[in-house]
C-alpha atoms as a PDB file:
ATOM      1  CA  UNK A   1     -27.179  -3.796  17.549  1.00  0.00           C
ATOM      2  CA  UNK A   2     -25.100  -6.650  19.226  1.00  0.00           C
ATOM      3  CA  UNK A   3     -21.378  -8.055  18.829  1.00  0.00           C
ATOM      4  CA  UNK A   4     -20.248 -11.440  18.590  1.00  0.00           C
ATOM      5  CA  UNK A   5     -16.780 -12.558  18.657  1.00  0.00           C
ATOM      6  CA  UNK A   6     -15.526 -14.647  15.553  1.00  0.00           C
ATOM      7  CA  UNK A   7     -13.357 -17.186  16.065  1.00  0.00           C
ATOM      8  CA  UNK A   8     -10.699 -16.013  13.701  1.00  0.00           C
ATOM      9  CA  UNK A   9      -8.386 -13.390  14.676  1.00  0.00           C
ATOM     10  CA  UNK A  10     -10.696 -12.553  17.603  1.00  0.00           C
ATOM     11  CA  UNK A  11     -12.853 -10.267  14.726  1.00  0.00           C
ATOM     12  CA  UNK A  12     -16.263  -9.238  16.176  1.00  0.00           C
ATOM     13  CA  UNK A  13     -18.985  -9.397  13.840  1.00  0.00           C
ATOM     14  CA  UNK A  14     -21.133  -5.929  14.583  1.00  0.00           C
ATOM     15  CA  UNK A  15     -24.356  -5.059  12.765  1.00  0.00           C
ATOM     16  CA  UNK A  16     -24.400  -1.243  11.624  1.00  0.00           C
ATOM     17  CA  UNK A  17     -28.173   0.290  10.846  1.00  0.00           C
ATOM     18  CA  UNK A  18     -27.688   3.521   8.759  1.00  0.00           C
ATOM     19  CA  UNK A  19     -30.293   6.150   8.094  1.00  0.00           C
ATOM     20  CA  UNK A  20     -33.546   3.841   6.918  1.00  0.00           C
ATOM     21  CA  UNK A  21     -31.353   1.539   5.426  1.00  0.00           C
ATOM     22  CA  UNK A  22     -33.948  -2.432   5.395  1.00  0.00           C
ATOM     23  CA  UNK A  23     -30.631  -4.023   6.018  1.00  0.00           C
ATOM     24  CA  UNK A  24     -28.274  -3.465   8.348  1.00  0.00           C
ATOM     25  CA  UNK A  25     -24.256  -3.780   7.320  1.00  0.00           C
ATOM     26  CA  UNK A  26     -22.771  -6.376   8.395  1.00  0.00           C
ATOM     27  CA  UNK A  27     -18.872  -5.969   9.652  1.00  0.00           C
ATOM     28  CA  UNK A  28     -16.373  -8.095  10.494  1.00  0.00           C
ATOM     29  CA  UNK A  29     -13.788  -6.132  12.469  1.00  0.00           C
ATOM     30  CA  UNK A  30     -10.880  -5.440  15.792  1.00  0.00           C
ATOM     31  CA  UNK A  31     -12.638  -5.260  19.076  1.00  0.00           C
ATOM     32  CA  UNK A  32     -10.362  -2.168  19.486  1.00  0.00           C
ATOM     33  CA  UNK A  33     -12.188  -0.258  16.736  1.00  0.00           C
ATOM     34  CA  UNK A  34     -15.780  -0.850  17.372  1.00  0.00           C
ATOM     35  CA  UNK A  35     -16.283   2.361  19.767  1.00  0.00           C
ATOM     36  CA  UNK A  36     -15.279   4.453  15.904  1.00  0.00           C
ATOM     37  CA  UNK A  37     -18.118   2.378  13.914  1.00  0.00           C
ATOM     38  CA  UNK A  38     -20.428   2.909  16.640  1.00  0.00           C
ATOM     39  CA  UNK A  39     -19.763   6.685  16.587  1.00  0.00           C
ATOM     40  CA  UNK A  40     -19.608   6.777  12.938  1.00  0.00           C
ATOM     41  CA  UNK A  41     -23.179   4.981  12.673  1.00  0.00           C
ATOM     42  CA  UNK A  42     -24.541   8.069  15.137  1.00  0.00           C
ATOM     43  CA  UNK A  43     -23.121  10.912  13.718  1.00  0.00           C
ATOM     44  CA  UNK A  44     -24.096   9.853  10.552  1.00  0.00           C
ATOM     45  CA  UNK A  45     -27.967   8.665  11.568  1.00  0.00           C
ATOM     46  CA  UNK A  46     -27.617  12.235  13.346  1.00  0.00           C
ATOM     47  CA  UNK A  47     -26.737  13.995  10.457  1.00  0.00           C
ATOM     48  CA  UNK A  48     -29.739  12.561   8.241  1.00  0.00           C
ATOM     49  CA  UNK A  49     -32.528  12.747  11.045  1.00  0.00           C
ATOM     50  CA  UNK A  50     -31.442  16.642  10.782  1.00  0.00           C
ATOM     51  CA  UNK A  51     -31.257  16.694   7.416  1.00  0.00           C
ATOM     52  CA  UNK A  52     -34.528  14.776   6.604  1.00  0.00           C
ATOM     53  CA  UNK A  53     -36.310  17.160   8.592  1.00  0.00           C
ATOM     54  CA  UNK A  54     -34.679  20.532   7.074  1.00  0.00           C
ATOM     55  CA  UNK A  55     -35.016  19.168   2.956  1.00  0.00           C
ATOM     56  CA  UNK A  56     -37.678  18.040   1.041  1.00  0.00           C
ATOM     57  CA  UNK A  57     -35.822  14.887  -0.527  1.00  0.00           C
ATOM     58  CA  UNK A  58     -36.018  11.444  -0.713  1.00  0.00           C
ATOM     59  CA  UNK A  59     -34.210   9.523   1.988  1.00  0.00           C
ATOM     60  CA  UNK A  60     -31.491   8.482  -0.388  1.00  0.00           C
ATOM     61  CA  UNK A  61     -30.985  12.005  -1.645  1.00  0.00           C
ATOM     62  CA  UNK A  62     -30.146  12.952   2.111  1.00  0.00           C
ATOM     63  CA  UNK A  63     -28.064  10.165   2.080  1.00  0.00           C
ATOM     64  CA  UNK A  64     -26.285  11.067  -0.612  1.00  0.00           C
ATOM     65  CA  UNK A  65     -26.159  14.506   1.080  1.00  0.00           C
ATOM     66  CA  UNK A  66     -24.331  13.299   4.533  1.00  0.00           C
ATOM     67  CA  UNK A  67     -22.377  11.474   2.578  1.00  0.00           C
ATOM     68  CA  UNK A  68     -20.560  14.448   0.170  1.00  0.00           C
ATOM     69  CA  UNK A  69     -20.531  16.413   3.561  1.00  0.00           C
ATOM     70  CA  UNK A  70     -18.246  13.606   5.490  1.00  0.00           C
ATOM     71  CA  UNK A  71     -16.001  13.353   2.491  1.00  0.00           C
ATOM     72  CA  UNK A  72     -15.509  17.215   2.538  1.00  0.00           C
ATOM     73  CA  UNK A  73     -14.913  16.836   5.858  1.00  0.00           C
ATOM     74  CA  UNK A  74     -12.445  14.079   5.862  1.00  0.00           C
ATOM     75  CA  UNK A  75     -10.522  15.961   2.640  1.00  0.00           C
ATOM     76  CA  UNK A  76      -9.961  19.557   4.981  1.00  0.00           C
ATOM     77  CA  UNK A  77      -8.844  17.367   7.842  1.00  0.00           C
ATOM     78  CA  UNK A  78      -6.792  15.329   5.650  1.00  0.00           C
ATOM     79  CA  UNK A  79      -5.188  18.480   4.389  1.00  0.00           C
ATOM     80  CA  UNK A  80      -4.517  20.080   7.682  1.00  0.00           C
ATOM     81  CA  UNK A  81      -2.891  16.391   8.944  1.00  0.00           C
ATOM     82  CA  UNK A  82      -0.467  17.056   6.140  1.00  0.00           C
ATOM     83  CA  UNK A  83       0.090  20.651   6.800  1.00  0.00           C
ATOM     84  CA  UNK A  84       1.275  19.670  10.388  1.00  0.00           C
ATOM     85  CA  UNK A  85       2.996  16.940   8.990  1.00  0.00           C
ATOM     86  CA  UNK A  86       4.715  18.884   7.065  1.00  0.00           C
ATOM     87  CA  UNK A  87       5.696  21.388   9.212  1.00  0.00           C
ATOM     88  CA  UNK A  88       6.928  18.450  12.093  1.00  0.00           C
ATOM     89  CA  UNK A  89       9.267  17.806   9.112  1.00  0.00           C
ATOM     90  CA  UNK A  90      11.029  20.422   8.444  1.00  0.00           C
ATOM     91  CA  UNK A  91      10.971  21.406  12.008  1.00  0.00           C
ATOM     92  CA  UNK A  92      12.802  17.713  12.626  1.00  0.00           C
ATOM     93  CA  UNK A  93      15.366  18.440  10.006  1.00  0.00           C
ATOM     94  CA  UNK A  94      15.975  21.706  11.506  1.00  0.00           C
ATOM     95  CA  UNK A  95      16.680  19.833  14.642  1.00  0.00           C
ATOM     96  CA  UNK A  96      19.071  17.807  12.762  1.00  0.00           C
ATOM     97  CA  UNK A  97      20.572  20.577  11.214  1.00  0.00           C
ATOM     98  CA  UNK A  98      21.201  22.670  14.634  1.00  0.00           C
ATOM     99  CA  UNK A  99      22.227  19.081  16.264  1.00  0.00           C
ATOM    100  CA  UNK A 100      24.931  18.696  13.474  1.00  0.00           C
ATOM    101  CA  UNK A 101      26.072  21.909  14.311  1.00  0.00           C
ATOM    102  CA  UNK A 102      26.611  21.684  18.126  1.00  0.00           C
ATOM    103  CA  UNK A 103      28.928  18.439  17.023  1.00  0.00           C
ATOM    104  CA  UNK A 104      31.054  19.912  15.018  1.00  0.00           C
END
């Protein structure tokens, strides 16, 4: 689908088309951040043209499918994100710690 720039805040107005959806979703959003939606839009259409083909569901059920297997995804990825942040954390106060002591 196309973009159009809105006058307000320089939005762009993009049109995404997921799995047989009749009606595409409208979005208002940053230039800057149109490459994600794009991506998003095509790994999820990817993910249900697969999916449609391997199950004998409805197109919503598959749907419903992709989407339970992108929130899984996003929850492990979350988890490790913390885990490193975590660990950058302590590692920083350790820092501190050893800094403090080379002062002294």
């Amino acid at each position: 689908m196309t973009a159009h720039v809105m006058a307000d805040n320089n939005k762009v107005k993009i049109w995404i088309q997921l799995a047989d959806a009749e009606n595409p979703i409208a979005l208002s959003i940053n230039p800057e951040e149109e490459e994600n939606y794009r991506k998003a839009e095509e790994l999820v259409n990817t993910l249900w043209k697969k999916w449609m083909n391997r199950f004998n569901a409805t197109s919503a059920d598959v749907l419903a499918r992709v989407a339970f297997q992108f929130a899984r995804l996003y929850l492990e990825a979350y988890g490790e994100n913390r885990q490193v942040n975590d660990f950058l954390t302590d590692l920083n106060k350790q820092l501190d710690n050893l800094n403090s002591e080379v002062d002294e």
